[in-house]
Protein backbone atom coordinates (compact mmCIF):
# COMPACT_ATOMS: atom_id res chain seq x y z
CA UNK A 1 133.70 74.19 11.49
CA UNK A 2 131.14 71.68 11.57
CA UNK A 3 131.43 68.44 14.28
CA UNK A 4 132.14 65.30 12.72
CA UNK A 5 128.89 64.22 13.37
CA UNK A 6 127.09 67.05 11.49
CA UNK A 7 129.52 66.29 8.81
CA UNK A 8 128.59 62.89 8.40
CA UNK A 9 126.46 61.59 5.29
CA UNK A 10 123.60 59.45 7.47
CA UNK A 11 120.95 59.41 4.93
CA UNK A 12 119.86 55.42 6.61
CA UNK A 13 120.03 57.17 9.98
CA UNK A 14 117.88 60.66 8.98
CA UNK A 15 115.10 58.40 7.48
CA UNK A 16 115.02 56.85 10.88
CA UNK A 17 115.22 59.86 12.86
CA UNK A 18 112.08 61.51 10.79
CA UNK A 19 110.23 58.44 10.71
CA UNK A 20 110.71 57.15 14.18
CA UNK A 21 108.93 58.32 17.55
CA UNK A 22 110.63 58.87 20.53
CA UNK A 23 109.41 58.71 24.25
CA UNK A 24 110.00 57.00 27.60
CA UNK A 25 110.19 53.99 28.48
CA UNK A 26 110.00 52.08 32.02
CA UNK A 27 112.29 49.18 31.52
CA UNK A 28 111.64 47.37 34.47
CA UNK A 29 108.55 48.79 36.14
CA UNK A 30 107.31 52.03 35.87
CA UNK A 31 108.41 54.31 38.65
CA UNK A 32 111.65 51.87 39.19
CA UNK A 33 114.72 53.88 38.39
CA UNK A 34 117.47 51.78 36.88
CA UNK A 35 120.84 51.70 35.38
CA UNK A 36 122.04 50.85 31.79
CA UNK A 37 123.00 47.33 33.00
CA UNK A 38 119.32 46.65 34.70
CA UNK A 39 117.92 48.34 31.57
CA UNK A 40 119.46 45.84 29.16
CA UNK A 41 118.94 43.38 31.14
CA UNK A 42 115.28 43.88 30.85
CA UNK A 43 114.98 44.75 27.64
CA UNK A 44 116.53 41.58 26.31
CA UNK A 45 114.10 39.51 28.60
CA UNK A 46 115.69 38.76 31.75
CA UNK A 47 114.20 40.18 34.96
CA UNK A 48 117.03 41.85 37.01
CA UNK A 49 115.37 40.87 40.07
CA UNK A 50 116.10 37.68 39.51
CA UNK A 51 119.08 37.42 37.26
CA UNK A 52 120.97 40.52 38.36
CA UNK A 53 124.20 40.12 40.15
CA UNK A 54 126.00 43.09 40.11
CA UNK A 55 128.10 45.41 37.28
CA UNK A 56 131.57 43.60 38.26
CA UNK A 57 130.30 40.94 35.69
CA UNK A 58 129.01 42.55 32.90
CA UNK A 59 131.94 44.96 33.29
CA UNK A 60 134.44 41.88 33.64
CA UNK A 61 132.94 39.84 30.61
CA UNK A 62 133.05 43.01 28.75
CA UNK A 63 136.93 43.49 28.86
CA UNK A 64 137.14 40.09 28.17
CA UNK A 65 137.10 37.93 31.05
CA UNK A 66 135.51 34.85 31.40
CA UNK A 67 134.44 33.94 34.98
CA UNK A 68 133.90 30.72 36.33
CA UNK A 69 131.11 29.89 38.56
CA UNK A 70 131.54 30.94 42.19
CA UNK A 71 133.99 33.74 40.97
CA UNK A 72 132.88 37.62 41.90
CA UNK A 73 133.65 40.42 40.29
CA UNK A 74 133.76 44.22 41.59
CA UNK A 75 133.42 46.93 39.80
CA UNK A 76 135.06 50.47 41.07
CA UNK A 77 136.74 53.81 39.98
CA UNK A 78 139.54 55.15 40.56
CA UNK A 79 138.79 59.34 41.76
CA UNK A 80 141.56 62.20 41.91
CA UNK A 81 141.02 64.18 45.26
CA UNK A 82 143.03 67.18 46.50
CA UNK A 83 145.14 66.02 49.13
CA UNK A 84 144.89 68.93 51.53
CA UNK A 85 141.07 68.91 51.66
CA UNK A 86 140.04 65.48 50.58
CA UNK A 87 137.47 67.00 48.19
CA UNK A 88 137.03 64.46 44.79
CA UNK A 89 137.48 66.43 41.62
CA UNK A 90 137.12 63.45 39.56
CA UNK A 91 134.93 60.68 40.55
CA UNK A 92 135.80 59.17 37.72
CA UNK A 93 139.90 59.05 37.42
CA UNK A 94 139.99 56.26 34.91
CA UNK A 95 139.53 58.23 31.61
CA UNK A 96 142.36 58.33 30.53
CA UNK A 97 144.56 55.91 32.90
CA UNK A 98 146.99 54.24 30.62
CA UNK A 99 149.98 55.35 32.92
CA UNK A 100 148.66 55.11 36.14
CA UNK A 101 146.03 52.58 35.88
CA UNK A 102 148.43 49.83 35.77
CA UNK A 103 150.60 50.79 38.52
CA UNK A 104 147.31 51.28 41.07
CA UNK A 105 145.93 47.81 39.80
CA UNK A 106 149.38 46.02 40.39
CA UNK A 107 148.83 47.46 43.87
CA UNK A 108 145.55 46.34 44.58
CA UNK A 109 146.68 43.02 43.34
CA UNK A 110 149.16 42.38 46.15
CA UNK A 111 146.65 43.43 48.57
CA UNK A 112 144.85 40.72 50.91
């Protein structure tokens, strides 16, 4: 019963693995917590305090979309709560959404 990934033949990635260091690193700044999108930001050059606007558009670009300047994009989640208490159980609801993703969305989309 071994995971797939212990099952794997990754003789390119075990070289790496014993011949590579590993460690922290500050993105940004050091002290400045950040997220992934900050983080990449950074690491491919750009300063997120200046070129950061938000994860609606990397999220939006990512599935695909192309936005046009002056357009905004939001990024959210859909969460499960229990209806009697209000209490989240998953902050996260869009897992696995394929049924009821589209139905919320078509929603939202009527909304003003």
């Amino acid at each position: 019963g071994k995971t797939p990934l212990c099952a794997a033949f990754t003789p390119f990635l075990d070289t790496l693995a014993r011949s590579g260091c590993t460690g922290l690193v500050d993105p940004v700044e050091p002290g400045l917590a950040c997220g992934s999108d900050t983080a990449h930001l950074s690491m491919l050059g750009y300063d997120p305090r200046v070129y950061y606007r938000g994860r609606g558009a990397f999220e939006s670009l990512g599935a695909g979309l192309n936005m046009k300047p002056g357009e905004i994009a939001f990024k959210s989640n859909f969460a499960t709560i229990v209806d009697d208490t209000g209490v989240v159980t998953q902050r996260r609801a869009d897992r696995n959404f394929e049924r009821e993703g589209p139905i919320l969305c078509e929603y939202l989309d009527k909304t003003e």
